[in-house]
C-alpha atoms as a PDB file:
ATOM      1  CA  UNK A   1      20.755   7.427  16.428  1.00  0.00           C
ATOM      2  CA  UNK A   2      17.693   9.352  17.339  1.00  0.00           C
ATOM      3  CA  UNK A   3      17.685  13.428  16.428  1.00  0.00           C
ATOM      4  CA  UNK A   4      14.588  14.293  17.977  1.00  0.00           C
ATOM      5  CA  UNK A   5      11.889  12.591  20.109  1.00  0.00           C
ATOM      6  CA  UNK A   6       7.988  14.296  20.099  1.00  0.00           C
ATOM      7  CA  UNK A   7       5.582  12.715  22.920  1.00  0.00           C
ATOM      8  CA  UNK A   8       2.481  13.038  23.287  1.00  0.00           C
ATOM      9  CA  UNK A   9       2.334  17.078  21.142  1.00  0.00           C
ATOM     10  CA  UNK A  10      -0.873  18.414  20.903  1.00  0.00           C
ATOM     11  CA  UNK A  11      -2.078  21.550  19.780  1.00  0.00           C
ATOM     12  CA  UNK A  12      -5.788  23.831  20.255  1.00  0.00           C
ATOM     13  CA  UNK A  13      -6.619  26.649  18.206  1.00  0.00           C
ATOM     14  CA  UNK A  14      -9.494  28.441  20.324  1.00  0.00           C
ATOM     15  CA  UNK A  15     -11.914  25.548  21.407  1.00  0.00           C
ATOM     16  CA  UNK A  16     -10.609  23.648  18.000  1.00  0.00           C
ATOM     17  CA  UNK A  17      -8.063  20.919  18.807  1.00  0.00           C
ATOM     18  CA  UNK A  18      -5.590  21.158  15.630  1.00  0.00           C
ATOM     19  CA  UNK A  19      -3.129  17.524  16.758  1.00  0.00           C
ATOM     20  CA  UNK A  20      -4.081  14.898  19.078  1.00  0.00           C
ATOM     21  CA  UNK A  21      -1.263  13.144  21.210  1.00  0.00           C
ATOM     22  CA  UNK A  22       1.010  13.538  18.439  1.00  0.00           C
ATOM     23  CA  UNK A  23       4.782  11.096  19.074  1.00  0.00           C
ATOM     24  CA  UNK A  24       7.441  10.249  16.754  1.00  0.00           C
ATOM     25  CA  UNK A  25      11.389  10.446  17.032  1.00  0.00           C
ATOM     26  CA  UNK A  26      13.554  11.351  13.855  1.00  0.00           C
ATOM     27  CA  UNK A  27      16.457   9.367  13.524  1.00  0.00           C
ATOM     28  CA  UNK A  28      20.244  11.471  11.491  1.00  0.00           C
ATOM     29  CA  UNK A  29      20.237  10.614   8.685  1.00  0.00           C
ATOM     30  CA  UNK A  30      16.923   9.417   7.784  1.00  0.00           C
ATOM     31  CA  UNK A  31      14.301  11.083   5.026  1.00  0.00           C
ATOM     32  CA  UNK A  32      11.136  10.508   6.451  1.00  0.00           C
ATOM     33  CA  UNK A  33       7.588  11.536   4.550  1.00  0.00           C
ATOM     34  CA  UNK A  34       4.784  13.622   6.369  1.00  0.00           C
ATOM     35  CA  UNK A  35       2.048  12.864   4.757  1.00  0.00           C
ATOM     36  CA  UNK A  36      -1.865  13.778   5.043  1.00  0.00           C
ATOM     37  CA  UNK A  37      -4.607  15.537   3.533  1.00  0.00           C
ATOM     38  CA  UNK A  38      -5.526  18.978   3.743  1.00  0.00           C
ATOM     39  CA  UNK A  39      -6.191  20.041   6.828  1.00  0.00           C
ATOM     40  CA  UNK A  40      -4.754  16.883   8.710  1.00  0.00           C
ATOM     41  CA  UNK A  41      -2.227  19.095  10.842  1.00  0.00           C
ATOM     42  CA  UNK A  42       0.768  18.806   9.047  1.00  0.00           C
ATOM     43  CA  UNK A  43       1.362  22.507   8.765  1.00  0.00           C
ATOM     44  CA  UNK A  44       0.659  23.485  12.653  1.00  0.00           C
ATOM     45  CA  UNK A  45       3.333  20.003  13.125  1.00  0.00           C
ATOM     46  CA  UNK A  46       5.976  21.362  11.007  1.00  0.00           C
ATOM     47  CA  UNK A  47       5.085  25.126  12.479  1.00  0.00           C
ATOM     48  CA  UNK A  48       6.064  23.636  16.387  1.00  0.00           C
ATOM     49  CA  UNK A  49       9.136  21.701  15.539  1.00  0.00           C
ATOM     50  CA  UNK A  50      10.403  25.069  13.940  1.00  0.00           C
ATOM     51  CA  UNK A  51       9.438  27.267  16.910  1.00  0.00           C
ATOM     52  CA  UNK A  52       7.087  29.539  15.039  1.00  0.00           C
ATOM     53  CA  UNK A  53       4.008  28.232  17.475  1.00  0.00           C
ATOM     54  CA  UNK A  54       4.026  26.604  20.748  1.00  0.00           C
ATOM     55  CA  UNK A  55       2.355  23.499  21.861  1.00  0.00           C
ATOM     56  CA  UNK A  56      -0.600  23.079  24.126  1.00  0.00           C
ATOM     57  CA  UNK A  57       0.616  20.059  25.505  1.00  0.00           C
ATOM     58  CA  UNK A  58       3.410  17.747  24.876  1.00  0.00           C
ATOM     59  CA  UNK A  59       7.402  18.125  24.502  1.00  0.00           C
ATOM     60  CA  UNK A  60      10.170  18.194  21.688  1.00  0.00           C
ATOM     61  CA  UNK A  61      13.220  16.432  22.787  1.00  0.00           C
ATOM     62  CA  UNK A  62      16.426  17.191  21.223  1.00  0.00           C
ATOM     63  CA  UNK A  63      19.263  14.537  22.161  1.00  0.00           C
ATOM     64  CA  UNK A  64      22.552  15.993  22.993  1.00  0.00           C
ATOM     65  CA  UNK A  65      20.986  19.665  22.344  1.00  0.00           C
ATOM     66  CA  UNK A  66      18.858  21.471  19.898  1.00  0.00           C
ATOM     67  CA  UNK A  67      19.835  20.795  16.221  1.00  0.00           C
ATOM     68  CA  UNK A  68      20.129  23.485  13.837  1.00  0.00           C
ATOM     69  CA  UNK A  69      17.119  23.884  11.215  1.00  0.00           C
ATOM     70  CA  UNK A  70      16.840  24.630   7.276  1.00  0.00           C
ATOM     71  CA  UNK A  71      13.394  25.233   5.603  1.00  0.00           C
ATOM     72  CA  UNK A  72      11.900  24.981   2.678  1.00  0.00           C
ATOM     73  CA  UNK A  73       8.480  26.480   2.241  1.00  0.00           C
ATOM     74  CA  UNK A  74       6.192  25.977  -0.491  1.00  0.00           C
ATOM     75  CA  UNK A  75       6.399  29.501  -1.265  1.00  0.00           C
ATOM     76  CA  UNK A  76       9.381  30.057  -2.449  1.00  0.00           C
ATOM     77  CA  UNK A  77       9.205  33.451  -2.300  1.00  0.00           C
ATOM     78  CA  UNK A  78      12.868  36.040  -1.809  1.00  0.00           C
ATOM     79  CA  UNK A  79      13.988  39.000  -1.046  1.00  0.00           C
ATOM     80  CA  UNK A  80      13.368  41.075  -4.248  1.00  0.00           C
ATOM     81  CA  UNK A  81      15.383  43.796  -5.475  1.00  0.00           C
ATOM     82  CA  UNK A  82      18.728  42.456  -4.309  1.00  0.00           C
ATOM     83  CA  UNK A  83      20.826  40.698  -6.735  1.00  0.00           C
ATOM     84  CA  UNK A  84      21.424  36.555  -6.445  1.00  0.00           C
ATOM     85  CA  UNK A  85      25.273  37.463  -4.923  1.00  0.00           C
ATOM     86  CA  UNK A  86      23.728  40.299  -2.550  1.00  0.00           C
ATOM     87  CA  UNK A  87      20.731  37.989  -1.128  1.00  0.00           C
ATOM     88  CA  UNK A  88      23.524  34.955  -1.046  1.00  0.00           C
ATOM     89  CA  UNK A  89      26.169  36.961   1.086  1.00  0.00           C
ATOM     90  CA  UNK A  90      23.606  38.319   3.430  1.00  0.00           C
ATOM     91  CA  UNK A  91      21.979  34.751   4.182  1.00  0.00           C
ATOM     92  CA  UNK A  92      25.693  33.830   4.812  1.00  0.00           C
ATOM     93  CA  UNK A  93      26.226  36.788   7.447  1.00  0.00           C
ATOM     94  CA  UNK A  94      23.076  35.305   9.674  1.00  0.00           C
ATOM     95  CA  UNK A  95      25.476  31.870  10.093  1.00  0.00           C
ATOM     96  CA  UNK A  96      28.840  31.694  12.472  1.00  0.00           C
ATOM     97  CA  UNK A  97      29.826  28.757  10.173  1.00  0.00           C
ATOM     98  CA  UNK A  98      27.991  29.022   6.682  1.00  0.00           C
ATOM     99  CA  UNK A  99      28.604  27.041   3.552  1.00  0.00           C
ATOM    100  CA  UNK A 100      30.930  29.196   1.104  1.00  0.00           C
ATOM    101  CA  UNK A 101      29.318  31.603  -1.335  1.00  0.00           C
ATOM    102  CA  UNK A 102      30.571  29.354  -4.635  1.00  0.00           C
ATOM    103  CA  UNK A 103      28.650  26.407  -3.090  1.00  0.00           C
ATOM    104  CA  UNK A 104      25.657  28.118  -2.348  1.00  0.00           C
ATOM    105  CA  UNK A 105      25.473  29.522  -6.099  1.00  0.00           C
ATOM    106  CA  UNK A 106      26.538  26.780  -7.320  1.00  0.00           C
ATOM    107  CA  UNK A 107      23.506  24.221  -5.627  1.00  0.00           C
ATOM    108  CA  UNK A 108      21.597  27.054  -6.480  1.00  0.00           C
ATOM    109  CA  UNK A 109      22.668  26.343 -10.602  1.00  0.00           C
ATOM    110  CA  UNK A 110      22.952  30.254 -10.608  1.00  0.00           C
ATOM    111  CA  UNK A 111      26.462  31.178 -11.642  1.00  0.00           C
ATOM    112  CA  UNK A 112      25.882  32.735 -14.544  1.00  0.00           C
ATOM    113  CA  UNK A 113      23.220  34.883 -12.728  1.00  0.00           C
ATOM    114  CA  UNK A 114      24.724  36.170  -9.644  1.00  0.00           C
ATOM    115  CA  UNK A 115      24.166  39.564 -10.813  1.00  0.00           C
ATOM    116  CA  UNK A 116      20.537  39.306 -11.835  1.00  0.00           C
ATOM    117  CA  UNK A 117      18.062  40.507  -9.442  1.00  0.00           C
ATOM    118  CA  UNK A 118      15.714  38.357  -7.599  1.00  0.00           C
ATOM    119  CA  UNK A 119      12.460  39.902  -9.361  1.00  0.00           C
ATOM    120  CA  UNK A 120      13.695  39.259 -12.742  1.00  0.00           C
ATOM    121  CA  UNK A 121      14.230  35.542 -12.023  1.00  0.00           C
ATOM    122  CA  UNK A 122      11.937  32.545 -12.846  1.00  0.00           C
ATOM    123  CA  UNK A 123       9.227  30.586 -10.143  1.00  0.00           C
ATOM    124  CA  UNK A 124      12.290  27.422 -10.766  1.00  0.00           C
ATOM    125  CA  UNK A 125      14.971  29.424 -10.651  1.00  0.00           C
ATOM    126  CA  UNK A 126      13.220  31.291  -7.186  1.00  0.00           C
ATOM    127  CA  UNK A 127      12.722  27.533  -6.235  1.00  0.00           C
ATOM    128  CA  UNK A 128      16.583  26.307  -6.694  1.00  0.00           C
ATOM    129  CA  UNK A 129      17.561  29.502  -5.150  1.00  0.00           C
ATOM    130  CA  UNK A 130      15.686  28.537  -1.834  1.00  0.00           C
ATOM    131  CA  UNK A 131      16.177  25.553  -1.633  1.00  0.00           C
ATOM    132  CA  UNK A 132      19.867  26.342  -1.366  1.00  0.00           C
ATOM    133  CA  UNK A 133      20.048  29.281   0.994  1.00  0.00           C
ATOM    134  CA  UNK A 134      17.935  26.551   3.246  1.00  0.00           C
ATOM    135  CA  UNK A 135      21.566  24.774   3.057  1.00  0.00           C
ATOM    136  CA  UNK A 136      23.470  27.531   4.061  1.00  0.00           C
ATOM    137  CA  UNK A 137      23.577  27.708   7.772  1.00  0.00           C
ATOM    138  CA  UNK A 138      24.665  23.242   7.225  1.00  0.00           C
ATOM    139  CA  UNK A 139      21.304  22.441   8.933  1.00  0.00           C
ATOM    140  CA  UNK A 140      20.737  19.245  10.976  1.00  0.00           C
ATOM    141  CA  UNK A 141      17.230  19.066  10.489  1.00  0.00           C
ATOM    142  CA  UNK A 142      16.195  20.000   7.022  1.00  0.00           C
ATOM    143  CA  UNK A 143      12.173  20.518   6.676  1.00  0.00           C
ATOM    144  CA  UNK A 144      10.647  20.728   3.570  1.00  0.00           C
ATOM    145  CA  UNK A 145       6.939  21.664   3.124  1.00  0.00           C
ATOM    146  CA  UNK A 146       5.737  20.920  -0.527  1.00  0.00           C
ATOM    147  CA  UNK A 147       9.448  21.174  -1.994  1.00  0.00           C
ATOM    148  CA  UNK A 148       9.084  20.625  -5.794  1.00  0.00           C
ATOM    149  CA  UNK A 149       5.445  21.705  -6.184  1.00  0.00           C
ATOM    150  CA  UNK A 150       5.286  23.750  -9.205  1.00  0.00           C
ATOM    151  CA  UNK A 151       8.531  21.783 -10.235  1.00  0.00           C
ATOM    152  CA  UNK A 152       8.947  20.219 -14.043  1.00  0.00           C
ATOM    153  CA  UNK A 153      10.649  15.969 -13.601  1.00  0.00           C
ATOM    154  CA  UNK A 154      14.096  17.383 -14.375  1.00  0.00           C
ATOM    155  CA  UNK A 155      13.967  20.269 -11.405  1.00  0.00           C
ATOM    156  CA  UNK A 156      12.551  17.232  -9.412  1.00  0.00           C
ATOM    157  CA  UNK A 157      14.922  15.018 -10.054  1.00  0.00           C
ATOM    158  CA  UNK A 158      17.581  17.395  -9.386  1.00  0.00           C
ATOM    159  CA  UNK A 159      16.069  18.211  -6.228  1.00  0.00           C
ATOM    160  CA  UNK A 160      16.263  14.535  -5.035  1.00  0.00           C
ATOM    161  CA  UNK A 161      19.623  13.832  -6.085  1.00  0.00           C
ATOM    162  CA  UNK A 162      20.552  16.530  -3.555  1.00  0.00           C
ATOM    163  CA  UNK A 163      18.498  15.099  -1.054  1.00  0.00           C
ATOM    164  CA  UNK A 164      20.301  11.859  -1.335  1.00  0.00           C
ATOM    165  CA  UNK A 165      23.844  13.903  -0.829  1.00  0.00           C
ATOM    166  CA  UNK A 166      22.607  15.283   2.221  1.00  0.00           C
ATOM    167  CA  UNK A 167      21.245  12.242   3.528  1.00  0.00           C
ATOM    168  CA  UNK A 168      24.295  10.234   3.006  1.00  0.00           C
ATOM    169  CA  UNK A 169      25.930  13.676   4.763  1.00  0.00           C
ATOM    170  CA  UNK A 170      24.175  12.777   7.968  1.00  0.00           C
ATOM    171  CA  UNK A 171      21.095  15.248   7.933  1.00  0.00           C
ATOM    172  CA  UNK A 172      18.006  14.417   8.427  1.00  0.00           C
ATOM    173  CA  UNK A 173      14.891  15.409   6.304  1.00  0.00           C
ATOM    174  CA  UNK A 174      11.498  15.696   6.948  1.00  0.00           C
ATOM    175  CA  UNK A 175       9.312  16.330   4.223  1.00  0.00           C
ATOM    176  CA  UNK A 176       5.618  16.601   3.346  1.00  0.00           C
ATOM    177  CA  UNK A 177       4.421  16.047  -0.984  1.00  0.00           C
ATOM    178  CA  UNK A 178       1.908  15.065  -3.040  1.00  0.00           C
ATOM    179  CA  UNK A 179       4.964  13.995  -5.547  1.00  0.00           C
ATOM    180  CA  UNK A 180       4.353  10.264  -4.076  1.00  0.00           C
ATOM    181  CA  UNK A 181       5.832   8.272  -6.327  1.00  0.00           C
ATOM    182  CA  UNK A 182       9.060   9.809  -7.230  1.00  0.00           C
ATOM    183  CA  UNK A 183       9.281  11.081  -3.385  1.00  0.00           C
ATOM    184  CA  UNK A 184       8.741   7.353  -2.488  1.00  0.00           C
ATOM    185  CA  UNK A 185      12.262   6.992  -4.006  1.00  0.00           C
ATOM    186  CA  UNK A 186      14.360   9.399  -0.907  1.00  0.00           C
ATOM    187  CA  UNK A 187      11.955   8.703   1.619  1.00  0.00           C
ATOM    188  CA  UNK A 188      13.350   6.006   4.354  1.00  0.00           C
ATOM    189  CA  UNK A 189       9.913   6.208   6.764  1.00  0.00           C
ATOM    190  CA  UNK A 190       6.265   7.335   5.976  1.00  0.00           C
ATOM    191  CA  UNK A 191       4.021   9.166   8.720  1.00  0.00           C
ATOM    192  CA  UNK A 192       0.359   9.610   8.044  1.00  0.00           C
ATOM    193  CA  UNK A 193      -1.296  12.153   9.393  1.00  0.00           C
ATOM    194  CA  UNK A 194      -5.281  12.154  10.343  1.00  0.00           C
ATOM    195  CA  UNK A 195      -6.748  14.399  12.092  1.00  0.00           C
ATOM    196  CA  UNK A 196      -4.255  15.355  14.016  1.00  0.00           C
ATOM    197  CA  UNK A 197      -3.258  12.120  15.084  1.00  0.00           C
ATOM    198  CA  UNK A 198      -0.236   9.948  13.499  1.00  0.00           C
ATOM    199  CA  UNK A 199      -1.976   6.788  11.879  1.00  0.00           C
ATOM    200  CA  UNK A 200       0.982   5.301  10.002  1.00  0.00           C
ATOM    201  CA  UNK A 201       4.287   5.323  11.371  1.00  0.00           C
ATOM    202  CA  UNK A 202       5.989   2.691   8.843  1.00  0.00           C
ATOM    203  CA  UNK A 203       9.378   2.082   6.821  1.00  0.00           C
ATOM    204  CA  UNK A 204       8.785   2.591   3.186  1.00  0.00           C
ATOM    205  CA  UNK A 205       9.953  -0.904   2.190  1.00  0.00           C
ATOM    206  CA  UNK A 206       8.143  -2.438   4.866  1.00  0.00           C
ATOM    207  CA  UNK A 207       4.891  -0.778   3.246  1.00  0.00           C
ATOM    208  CA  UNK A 208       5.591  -1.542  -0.043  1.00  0.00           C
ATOM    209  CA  UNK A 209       6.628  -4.719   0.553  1.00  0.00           C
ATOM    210  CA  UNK A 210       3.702  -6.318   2.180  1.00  0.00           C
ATOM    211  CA  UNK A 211       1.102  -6.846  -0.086  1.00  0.00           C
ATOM    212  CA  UNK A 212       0.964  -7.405  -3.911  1.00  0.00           C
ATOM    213  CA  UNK A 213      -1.767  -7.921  -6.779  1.00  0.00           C
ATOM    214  CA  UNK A 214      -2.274 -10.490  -8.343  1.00  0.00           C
ATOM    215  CA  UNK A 215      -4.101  -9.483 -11.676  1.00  0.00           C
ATOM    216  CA  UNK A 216      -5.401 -11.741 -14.874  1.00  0.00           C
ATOM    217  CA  UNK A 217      -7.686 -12.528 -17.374  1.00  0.00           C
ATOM    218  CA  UNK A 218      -9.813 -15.439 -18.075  1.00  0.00           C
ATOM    219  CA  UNK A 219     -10.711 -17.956 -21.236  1.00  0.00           C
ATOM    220  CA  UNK A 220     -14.231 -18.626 -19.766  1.00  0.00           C
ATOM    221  CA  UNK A 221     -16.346 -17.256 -17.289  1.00  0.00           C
ATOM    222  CA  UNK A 222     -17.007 -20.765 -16.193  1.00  0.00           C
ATOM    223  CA  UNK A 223     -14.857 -19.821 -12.899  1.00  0.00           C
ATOM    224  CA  UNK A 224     -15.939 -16.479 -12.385  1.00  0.00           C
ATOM    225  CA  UNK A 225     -17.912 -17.895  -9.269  1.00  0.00           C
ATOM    226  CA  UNK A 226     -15.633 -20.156  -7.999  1.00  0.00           C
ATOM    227  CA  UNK A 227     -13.032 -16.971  -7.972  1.00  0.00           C
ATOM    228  CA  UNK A 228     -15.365 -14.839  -6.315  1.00  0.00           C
ATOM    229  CA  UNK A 229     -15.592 -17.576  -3.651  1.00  0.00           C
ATOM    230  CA  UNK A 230     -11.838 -17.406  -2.773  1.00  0.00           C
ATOM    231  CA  UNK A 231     -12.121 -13.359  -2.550  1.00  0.00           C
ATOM    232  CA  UNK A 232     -10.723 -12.856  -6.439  1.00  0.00           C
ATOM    233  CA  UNK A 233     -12.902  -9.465  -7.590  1.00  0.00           C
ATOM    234  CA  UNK A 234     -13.265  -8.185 -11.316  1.00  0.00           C
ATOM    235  CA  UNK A 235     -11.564  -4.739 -12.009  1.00  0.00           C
ATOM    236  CA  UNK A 236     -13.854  -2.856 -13.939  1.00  0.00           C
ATOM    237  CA  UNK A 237     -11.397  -0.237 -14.351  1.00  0.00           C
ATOM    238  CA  UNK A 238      -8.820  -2.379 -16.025  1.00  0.00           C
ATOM    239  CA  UNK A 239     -10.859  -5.767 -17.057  1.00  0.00           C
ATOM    240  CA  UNK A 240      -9.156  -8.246 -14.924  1.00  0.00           C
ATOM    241  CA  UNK A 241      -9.762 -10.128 -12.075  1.00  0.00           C
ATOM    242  CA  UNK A 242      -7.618  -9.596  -9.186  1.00  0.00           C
ATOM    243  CA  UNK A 243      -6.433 -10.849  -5.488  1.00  0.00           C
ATOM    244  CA  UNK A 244      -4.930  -8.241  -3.178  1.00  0.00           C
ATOM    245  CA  UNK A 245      -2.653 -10.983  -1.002  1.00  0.00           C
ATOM    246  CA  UNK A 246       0.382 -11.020   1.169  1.00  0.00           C
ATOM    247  CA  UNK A 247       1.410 -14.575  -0.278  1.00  0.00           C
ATOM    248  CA  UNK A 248       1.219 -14.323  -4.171  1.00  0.00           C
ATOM    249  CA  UNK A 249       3.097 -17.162  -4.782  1.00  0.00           C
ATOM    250  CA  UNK A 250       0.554 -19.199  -2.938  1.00  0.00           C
ATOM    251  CA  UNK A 251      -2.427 -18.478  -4.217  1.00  0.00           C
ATOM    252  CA  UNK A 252      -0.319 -18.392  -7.871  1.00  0.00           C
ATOM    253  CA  UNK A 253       0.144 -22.290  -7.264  1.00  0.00           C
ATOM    254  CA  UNK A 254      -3.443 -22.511  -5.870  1.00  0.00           C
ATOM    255  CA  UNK A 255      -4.606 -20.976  -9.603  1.00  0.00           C
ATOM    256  CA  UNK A 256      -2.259 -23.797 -11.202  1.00  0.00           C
ATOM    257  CA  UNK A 257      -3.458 -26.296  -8.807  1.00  0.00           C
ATOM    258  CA  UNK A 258      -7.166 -25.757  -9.848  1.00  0.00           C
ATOM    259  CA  UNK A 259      -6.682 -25.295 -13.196  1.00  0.00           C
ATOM    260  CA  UNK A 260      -8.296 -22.030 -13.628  1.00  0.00           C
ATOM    261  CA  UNK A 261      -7.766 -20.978 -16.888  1.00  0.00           C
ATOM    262  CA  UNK A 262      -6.194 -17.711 -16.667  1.00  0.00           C
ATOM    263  CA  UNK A 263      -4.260 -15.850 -18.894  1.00  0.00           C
ATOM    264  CA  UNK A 264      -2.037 -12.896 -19.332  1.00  0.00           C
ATOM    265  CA  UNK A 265      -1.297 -12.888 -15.450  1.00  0.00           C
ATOM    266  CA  UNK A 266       1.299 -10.467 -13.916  1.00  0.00           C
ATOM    267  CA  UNK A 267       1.513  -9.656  -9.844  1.00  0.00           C
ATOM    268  CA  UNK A 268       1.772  -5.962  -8.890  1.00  0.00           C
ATOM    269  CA  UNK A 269       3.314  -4.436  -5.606  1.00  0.00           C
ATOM    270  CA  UNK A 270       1.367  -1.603  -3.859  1.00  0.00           C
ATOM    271  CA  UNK A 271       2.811   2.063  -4.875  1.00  0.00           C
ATOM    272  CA  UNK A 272       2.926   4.495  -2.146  1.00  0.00           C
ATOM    273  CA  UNK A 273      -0.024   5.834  -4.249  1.00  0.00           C
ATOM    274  CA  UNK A 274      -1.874   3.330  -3.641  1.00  0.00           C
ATOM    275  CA  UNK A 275      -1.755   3.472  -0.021  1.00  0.00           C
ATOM    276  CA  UNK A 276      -1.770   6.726   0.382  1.00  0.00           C
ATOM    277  CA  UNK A 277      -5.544   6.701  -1.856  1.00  0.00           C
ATOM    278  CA  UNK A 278      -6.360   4.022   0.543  1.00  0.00           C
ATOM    279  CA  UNK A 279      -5.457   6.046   4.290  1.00  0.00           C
ATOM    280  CA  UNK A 280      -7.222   9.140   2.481  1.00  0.00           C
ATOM    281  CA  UNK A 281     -10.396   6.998   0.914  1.00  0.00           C
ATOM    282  CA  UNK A 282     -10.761   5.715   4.863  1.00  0.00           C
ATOM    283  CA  UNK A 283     -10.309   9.115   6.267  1.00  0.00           C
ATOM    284  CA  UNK A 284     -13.559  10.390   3.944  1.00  0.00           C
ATOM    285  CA  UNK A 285     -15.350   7.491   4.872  1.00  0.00           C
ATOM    286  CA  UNK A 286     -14.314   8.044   8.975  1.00  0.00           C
END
């Protein structure tokens, strides 16, 4: 069921034009990636759909009204000189219907420190802290700019394992990360970002899914031409030759078939890494 539908958003800054005819929808219940490099709009994107800026042109639709919002900044700054418990209760007074406060400390993995001020605790402990008092008001829509940056893998992890809980709660999340390959895991959709304009607009499976590697070495260089010929190319970084294909099992039977005598061969699906190195490679280049 779609959340949210943007047509056609864009966005000037002065005579600069920040997002070009900008449309996507958000579907509950679905994690979808915002992804782009610096300076591809993603922060003046995630500034409209939380009100903080209005669009030049364009409209946010919200389907059967608008949705309440949680966000998580990069910054992950608080309120300092307050105690954990005093910051918690007031974030709970600006809801009509917030989560309880044990809930709230406890996502936060701060019960033992309810009665520590804010200053005195740690950039991951600041991080876990907002990221929970974003879940306090039960948001809808949850946007999260840059989440786990600054994050060790075990705050990561724990970060996406809640993610997963809220998505299997019914909220939706829209996120942007560098974190590709472990935010690969939670993400159901991918939207690429460049210059201002959405690119990509693809499932994460679907992407992953449609092409593969196929990677080997060889006994002789007697077929190094006759590869070549076929669109094989030698990996200088890793000293194999290699075939990026959307039917590896074919042209696995066509290496059998022509008894090309490879060795040591292993096929290789495209990370989200990949493709995101490959959208910003062809941005440079544009």
């Amino acid at each position: 069921m779609v959340m949210l539908s943007v047509e056609h958003l864009a966005k000037d800054f002065g005579r600069k034009r920040v997002l070009h005819d900008v449309t996507f929808s958000l579907e509950k219940g679905e994690s979808v990636l915002l992804l782009g490099a610096n300076g591809a709009g993603k922060t003046t994107l995630l500034d409209i759909l939380m009100g903080n800026i209005k669009a030049t042109n364009g409209h946010i639709d919200w389907y059967e009204g608008k949705k309440k919002i949680g966000l998580v900044l990069q910054d992950a700054s608080v309120i300092d000189r307050v105690t954990v418990k005093e910051l918690i209760q007031w974030t709970r007074s600006l809801y009509t219907s917030p989560l309880s406060y044990q809930e709230v400390i406890q996502n936060a993995g701060l019960v033992e420190m309810e009665k520590t001020k804010t200053d005195n605790l740690s950039i991951g402990q600041k991080r876990k802290l907002h990221f929970s008092l974003a879940l306090v008001g039960q948001p809808d829509l949850l946007i999260m700019d840059e989440p786990t940056a600054g994050m060790d893998v075990h705050a990561r992890k724990n970060v996406y394992r809640q993610i997963e809980k809220l998505k299997k709660a019914g909220m939706t999340i829209l996120m942007t990360t560098h974190v590709l390959q472990e935010a690969s895991l939670i993400g159901d959709r991918v939207l690429f970002l460049e210059n201002g304009v959405i690119k990509t607009d693809e499932t994460v499976s679907g992407l992953e899914s449609t092409t593969t590697w196929i990677r080997f070495r060889l006994e002789n260089e007697n077929a190094a031409s006759f590869l070549q010929q076929q669109g094989f190319t030698w990996n200088s970084d890793v000293k194999l030759w290699e075939k990026e294909t959307r039917s590896s099992d074919e042209w696995i039977r066509w290496l059998v078939e022509n008894n090309v005598p490879f060795q040591d061969l292993s096929t290789e699906k495209k990370s989200m890494e990949n493709f995101y190195e490959e959208w910003t490679s062809e941005e440079a280049m544009g």
